[in-house]
PDB file of N, CA and C in Angstrom:
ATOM      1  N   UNK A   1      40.125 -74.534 -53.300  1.00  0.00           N
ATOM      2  CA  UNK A   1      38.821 -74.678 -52.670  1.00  0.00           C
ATOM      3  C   UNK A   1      37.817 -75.156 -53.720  1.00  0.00           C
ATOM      4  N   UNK A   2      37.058 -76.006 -53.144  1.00  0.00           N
ATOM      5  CA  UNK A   2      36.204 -76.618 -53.971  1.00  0.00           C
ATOM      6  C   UNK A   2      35.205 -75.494 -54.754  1.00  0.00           C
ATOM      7  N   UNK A   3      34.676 -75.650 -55.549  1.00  0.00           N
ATOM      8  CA  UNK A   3      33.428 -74.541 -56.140  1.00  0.00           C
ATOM      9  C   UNK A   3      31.859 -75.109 -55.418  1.00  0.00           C
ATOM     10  N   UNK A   4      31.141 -74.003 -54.785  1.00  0.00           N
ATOM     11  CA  UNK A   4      29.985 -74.626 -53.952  1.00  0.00           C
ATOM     12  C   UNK A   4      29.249 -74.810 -54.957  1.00  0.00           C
ATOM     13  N   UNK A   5      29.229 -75.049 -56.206  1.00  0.00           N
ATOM     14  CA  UNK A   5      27.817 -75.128 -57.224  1.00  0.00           C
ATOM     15  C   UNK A   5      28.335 -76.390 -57.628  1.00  0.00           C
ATOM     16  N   UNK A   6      29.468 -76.564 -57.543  1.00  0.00           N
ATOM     17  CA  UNK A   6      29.748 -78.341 -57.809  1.00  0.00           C
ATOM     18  C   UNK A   6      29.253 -78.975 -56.839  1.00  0.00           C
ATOM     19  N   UNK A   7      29.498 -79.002 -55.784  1.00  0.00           N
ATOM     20  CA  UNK A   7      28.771 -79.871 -54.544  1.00  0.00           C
ATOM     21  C   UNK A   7      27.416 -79.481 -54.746  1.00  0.00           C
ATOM     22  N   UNK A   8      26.344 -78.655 -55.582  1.00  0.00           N
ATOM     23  CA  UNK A   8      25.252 -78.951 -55.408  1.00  0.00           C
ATOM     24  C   UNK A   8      24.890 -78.060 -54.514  1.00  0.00           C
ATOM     25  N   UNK A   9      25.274 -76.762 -54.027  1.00  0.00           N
ATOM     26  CA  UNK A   9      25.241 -76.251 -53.087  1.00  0.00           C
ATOM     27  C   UNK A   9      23.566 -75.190 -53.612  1.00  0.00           C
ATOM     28  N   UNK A  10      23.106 -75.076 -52.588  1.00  0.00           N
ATOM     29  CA  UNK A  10      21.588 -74.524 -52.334  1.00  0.00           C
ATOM     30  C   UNK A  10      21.592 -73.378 -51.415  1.00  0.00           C
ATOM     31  N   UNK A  11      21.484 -71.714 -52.053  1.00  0.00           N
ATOM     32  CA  UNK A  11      21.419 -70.764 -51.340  1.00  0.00           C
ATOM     33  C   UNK A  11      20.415 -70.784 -50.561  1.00  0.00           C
ATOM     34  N   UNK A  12      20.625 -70.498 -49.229  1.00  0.00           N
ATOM     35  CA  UNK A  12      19.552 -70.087 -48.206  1.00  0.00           C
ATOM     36  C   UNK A  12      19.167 -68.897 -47.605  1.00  0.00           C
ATOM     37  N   UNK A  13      18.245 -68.286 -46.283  1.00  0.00           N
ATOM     38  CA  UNK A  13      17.706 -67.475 -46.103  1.00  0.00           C
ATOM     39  C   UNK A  13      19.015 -67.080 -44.960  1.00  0.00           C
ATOM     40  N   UNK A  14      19.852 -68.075 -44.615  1.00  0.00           N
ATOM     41  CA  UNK A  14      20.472 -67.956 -43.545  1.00  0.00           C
ATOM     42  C   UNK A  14      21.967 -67.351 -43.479  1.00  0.00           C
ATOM     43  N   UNK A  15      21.942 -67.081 -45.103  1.00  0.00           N
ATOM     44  CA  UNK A  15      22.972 -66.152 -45.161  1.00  0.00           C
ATOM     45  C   UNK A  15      24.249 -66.631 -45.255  1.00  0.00           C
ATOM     46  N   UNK A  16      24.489 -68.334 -45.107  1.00  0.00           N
ATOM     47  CA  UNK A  16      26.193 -68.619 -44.757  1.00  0.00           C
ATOM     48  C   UNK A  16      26.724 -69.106 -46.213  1.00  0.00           C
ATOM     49  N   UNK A  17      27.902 -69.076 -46.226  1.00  0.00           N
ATOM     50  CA  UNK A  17      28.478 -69.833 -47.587  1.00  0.00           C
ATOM     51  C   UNK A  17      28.779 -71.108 -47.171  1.00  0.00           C
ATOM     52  N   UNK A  18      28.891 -72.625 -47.871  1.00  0.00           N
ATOM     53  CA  UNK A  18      29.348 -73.960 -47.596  1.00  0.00           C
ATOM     54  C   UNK A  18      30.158 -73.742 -46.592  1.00  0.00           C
ATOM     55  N   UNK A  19      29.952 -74.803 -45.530  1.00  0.00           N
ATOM     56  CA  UNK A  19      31.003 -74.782 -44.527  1.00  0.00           C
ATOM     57  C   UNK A  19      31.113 -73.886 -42.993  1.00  0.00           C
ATOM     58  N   UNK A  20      29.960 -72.697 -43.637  1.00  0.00           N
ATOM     59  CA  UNK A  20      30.013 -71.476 -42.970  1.00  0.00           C
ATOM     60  C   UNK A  20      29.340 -71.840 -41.196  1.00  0.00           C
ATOM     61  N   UNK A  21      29.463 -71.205 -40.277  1.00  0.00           N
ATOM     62  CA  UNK A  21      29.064 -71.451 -38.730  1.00  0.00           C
ATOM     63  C   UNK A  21      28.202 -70.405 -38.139  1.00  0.00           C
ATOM     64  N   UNK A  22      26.761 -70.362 -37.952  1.00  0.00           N
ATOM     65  CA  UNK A  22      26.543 -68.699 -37.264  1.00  0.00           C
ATOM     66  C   UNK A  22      25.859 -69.625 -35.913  1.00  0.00           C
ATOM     67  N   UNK A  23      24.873 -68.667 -35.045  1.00  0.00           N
ATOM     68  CA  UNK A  23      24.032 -69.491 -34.292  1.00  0.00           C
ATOM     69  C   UNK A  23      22.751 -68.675 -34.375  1.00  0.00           C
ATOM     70  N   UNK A  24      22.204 -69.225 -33.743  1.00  0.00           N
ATOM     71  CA  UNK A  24      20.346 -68.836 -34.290  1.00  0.00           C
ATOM     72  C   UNK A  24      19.772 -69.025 -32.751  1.00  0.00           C
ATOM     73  N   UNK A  25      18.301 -68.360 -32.799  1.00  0.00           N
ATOM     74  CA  UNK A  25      17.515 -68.686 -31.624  1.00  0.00           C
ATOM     75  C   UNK A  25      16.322 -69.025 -31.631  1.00  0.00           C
ATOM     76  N   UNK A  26      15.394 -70.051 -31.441  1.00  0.00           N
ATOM     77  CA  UNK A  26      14.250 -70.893 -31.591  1.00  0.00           C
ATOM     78  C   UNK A  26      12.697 -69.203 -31.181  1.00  0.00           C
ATOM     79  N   UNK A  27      12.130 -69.102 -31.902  1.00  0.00           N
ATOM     80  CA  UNK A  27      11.630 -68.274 -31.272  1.00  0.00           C
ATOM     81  C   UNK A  27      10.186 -68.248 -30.997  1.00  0.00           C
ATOM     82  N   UNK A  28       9.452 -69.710 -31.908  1.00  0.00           N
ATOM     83  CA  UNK A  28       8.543 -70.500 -31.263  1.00  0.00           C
ATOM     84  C   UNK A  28       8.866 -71.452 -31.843  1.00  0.00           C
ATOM     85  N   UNK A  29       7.967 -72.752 -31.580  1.00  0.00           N
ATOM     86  CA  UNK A  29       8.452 -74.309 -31.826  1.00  0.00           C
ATOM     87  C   UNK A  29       8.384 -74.740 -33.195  1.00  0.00           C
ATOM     88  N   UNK A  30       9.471 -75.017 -33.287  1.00  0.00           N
ATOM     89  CA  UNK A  30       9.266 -75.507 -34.268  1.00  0.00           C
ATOM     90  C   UNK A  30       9.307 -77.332 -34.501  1.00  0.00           C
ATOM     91  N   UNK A  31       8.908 -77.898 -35.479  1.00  0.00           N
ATOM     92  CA  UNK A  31       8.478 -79.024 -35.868  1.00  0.00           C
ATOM     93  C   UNK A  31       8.936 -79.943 -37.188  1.00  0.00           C
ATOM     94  N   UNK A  32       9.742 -80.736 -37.378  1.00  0.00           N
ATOM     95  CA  UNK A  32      10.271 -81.599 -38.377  1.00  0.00           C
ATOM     96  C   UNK A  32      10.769 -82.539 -38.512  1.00  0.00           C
ATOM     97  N   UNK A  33      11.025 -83.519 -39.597  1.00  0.00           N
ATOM     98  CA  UNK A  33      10.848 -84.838 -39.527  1.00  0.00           C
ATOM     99  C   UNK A  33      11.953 -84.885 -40.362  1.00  0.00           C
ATOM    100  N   UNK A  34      13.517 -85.719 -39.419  1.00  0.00           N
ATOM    101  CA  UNK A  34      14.356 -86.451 -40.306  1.00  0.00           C
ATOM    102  C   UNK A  34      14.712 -86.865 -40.838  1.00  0.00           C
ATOM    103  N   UNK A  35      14.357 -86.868 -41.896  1.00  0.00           N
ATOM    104  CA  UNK A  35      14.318 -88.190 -42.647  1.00  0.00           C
ATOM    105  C   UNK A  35      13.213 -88.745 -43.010  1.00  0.00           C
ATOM    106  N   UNK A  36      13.010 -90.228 -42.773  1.00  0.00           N
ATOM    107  CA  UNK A  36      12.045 -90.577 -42.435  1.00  0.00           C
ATOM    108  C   UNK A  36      11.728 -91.396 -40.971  1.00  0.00           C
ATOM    109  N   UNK A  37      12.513 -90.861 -40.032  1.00  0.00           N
ATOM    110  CA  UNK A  37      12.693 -90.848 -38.536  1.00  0.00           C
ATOM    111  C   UNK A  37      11.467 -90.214 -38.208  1.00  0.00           C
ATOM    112  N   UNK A  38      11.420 -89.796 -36.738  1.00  0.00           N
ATOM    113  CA  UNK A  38      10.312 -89.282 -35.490  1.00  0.00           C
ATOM    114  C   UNK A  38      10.442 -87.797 -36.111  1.00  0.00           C
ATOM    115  N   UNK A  39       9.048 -87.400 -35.519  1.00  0.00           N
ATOM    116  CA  UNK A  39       8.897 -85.886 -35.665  1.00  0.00           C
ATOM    117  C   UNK A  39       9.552 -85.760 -34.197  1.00  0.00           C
ATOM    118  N   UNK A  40      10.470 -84.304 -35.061  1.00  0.00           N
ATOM    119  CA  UNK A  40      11.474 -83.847 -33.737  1.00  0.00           C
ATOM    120  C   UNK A  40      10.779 -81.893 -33.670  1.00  0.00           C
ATOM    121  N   UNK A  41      11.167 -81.898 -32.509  1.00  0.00           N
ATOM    122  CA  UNK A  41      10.388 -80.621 -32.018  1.00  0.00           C
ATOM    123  C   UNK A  41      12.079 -80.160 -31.393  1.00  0.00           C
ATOM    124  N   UNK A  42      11.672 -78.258 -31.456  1.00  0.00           N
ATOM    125  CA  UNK A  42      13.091 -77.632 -30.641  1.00  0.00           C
ATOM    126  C   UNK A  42      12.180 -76.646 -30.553  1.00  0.00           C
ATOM    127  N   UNK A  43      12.203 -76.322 -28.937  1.00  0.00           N
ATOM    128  CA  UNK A  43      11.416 -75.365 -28.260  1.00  0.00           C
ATOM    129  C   UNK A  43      12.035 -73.822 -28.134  1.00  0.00           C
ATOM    130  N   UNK A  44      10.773 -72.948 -28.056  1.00  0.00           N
ATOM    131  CA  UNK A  44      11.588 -71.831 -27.775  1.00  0.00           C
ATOM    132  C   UNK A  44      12.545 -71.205 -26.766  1.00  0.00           C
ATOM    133  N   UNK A  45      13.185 -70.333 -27.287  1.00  0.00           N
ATOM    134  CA  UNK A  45      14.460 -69.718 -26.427  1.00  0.00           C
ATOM    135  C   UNK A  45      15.605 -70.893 -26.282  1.00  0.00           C
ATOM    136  N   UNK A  46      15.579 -71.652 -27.285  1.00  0.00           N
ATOM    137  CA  UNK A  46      16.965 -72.622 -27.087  1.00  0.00           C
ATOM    138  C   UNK A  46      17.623 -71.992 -27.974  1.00  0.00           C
ATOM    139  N   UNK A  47      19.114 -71.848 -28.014  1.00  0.00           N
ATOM    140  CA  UNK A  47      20.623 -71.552 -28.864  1.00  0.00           C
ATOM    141  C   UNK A  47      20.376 -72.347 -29.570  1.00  0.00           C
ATOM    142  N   UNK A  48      20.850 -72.050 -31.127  1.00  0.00           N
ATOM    143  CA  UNK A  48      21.389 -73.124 -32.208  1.00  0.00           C
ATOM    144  C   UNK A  48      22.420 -72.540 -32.252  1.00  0.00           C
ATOM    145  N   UNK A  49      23.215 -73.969 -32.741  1.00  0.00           N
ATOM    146  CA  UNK A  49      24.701 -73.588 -33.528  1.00  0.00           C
ATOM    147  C   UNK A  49      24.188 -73.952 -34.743  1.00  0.00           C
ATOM    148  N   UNK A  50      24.627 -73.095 -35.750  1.00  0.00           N
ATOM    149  CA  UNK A  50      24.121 -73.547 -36.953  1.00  0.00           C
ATOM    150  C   UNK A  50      25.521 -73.770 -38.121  1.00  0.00           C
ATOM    151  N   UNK A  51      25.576 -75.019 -38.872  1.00  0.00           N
ATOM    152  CA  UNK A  51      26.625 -75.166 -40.074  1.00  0.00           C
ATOM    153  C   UNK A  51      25.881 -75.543 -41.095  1.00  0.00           C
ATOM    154  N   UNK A  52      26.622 -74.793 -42.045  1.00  0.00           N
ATOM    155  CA  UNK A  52      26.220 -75.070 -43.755  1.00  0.00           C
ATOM    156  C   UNK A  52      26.720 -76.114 -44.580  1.00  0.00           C
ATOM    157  N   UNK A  53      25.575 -76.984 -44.341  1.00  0.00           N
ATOM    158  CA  UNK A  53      26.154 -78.077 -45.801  1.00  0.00           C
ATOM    159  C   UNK A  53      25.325 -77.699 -47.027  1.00  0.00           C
ATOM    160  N   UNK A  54      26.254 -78.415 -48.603  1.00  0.00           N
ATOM    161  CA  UNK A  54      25.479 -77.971 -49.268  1.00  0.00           C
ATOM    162  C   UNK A  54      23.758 -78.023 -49.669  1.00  0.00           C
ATOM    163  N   UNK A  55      22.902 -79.013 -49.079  1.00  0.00           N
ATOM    164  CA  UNK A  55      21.731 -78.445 -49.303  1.00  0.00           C
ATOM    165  C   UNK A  55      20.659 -78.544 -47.814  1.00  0.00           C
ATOM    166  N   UNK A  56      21.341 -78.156 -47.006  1.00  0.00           N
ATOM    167  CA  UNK A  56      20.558 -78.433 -45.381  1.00  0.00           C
ATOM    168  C   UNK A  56      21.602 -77.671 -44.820  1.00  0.00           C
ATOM    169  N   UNK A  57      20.744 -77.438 -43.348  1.00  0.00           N
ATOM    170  CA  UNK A  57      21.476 -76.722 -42.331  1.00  0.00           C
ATOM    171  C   UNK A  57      21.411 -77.738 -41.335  1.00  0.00           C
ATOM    172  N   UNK A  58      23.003 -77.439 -40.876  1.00  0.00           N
ATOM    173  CA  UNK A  58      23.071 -78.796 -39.484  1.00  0.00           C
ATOM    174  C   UNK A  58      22.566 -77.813 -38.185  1.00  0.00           C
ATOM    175  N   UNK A  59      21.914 -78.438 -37.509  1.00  0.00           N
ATOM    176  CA  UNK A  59      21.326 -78.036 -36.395  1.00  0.00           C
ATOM    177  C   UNK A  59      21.584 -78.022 -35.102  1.00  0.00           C
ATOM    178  N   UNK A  60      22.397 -78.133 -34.313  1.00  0.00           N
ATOM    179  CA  UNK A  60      22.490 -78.663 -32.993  1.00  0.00           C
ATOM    180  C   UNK A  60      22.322 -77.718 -31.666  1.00  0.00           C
ATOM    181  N   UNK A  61      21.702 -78.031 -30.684  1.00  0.00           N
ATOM    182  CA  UNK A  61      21.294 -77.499 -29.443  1.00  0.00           C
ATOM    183  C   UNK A  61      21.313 -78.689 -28.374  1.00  0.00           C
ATOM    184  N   UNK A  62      20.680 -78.159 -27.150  1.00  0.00           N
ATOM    185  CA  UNK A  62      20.925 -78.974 -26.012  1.00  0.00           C
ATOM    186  C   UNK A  62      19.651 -79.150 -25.760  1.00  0.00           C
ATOM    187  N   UNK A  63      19.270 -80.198 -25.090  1.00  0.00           N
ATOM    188  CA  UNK A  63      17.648 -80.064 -24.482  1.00  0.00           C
ATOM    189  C   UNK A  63      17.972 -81.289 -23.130  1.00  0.00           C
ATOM    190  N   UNK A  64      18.188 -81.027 -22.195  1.00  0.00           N
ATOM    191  CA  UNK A  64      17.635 -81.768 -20.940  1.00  0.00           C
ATOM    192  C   UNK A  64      19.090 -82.005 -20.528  1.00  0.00           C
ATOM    193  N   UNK A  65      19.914 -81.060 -21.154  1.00  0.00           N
ATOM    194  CA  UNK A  65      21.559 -81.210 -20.461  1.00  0.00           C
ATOM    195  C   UNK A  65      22.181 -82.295 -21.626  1.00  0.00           C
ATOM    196  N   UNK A  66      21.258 -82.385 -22.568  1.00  0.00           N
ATOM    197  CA  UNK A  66      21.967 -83.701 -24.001  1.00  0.00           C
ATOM    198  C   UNK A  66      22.038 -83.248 -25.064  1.00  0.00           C
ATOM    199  N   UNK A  67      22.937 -82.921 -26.236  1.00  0.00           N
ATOM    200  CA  UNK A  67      23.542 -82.507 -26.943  1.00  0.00           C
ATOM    201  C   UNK A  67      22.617 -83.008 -28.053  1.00  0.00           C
ATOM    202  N   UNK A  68      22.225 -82.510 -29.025  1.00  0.00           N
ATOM    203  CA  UNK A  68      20.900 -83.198 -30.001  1.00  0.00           C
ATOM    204  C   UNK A  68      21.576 -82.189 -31.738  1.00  0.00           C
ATOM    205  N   UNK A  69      21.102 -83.105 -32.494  1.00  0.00           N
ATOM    206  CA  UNK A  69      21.359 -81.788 -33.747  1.00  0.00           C
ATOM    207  C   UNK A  69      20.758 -82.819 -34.808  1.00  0.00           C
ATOM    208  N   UNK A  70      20.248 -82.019 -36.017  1.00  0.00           N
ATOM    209  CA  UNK A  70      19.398 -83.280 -37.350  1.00  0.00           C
ATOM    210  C   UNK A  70      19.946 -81.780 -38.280  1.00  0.00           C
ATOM    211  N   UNK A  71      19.912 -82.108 -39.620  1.00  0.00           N
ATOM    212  CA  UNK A  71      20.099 -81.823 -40.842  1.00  0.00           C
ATOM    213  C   UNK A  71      18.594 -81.687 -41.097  1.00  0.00           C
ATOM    214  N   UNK A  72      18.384 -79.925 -41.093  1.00  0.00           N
ATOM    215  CA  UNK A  72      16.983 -79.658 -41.830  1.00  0.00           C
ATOM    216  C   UNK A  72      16.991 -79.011 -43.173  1.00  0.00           C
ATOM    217  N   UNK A  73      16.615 -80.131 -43.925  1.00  0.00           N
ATOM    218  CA  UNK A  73      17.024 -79.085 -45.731  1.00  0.00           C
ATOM    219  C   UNK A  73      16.606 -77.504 -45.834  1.00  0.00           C
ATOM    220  N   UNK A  74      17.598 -76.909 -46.876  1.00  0.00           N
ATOM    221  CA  UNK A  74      17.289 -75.315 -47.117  1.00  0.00           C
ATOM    222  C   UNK A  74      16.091 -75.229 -46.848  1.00  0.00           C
ATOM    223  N   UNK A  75      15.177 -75.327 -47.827  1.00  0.00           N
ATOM    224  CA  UNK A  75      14.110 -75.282 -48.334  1.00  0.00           C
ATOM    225  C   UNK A  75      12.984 -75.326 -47.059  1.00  0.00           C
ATOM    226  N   UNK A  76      13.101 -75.975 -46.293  1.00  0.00           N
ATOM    227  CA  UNK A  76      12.642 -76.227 -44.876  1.00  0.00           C
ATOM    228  C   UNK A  76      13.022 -75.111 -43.683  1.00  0.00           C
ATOM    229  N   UNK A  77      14.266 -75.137 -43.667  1.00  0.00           N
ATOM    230  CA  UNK A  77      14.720 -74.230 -42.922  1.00  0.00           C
ATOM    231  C   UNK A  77      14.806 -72.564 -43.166  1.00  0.00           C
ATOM    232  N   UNK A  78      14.309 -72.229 -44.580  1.00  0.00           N
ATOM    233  CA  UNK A  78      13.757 -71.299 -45.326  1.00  0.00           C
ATOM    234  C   UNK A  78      12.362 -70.922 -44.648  1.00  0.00           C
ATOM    235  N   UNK A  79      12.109 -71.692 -44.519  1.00  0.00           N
ATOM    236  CA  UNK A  79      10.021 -71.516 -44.193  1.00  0.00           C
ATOM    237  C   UNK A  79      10.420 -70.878 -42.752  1.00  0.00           C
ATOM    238  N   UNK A  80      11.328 -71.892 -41.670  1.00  0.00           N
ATOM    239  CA  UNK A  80      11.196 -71.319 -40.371  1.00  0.00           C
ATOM    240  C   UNK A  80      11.670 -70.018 -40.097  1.00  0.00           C
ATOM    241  N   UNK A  81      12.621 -69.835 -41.272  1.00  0.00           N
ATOM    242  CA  UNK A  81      12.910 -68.022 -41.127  1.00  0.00           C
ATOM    243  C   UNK A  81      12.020 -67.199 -41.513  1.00  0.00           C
ATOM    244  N   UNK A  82      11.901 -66.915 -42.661  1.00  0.00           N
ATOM    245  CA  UNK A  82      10.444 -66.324 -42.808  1.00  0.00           C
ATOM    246  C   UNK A  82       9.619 -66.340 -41.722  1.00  0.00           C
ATOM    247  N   UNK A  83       8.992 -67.321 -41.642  1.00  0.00           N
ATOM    248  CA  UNK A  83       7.597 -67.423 -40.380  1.00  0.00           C
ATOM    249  C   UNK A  83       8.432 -66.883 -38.996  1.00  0.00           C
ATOM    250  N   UNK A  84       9.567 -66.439 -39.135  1.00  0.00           N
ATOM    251  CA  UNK A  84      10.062 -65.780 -37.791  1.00  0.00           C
ATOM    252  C   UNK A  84      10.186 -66.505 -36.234  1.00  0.00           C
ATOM    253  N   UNK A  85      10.097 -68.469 -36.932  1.00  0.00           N
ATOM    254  CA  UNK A  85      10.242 -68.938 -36.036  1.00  0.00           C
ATOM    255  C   UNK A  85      11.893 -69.416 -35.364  1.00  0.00           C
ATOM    256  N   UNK A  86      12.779 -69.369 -36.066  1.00  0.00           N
ATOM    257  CA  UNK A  86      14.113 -69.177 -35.937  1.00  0.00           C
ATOM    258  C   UNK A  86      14.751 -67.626 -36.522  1.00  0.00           C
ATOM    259  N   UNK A  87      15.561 -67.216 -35.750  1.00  0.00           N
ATOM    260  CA  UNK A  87      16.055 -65.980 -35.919  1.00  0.00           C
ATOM    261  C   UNK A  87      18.023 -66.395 -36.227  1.00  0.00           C
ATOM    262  N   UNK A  88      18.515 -66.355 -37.405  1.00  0.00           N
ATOM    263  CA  UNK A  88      19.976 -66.780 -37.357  1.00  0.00           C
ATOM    264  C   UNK A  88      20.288 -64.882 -36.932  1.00  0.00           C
ATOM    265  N   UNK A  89      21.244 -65.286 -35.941  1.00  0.00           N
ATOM    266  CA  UNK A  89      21.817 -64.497 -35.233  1.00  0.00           C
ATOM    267  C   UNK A  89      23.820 -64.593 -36.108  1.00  0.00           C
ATOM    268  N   UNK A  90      23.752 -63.518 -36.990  1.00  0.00           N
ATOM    269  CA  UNK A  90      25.333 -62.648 -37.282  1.00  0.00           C
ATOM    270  C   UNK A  90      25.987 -62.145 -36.852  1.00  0.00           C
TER     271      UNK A  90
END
């Protein structure tokens, strides 16, 4: 198995090791920008599935019956835990 500090790997608030799978729940809106893509919004009371890459969390949920997911870095996805706007569910 690879070593996660070689890939660059970035501890988060969310608790998983590289690779790792939990799911989470939106618990007000939150707000962020892909890249340098559209500001994307995920409303409350939606499911995440959540996976660990090494320095972002992959995101994916459903919104309007369509399957959606963006890569929000640690560091980002750090803030929305704290502020208690995503809850990762263990």
């Amino acid at each position: 198995m690879t070593d996660p500090k070689a890939q660059g790997f970035t501890p988060g608030l969310d608790g998983l090791q590289l690779g790792g799978n939990a799911r989470g729940r939106v618990m007000s809106l939150i707000e962020f920008r892909a890249g340098d893509g559209p500001m994307i919004q995920i409303h409350p009371d939606y499911q995440l599935q959540l996976e660990r890459a090494p320095q972002s969390v992959v995101v994916s949920w459903q919104e309007d019956g369509q399957p959606m997911n963006a890569a929000i870095p640690v560091v980002e996805f750090d803030q929305f835990v704290q502020a208690g706007q995503i809850v990762v569910e263990r």
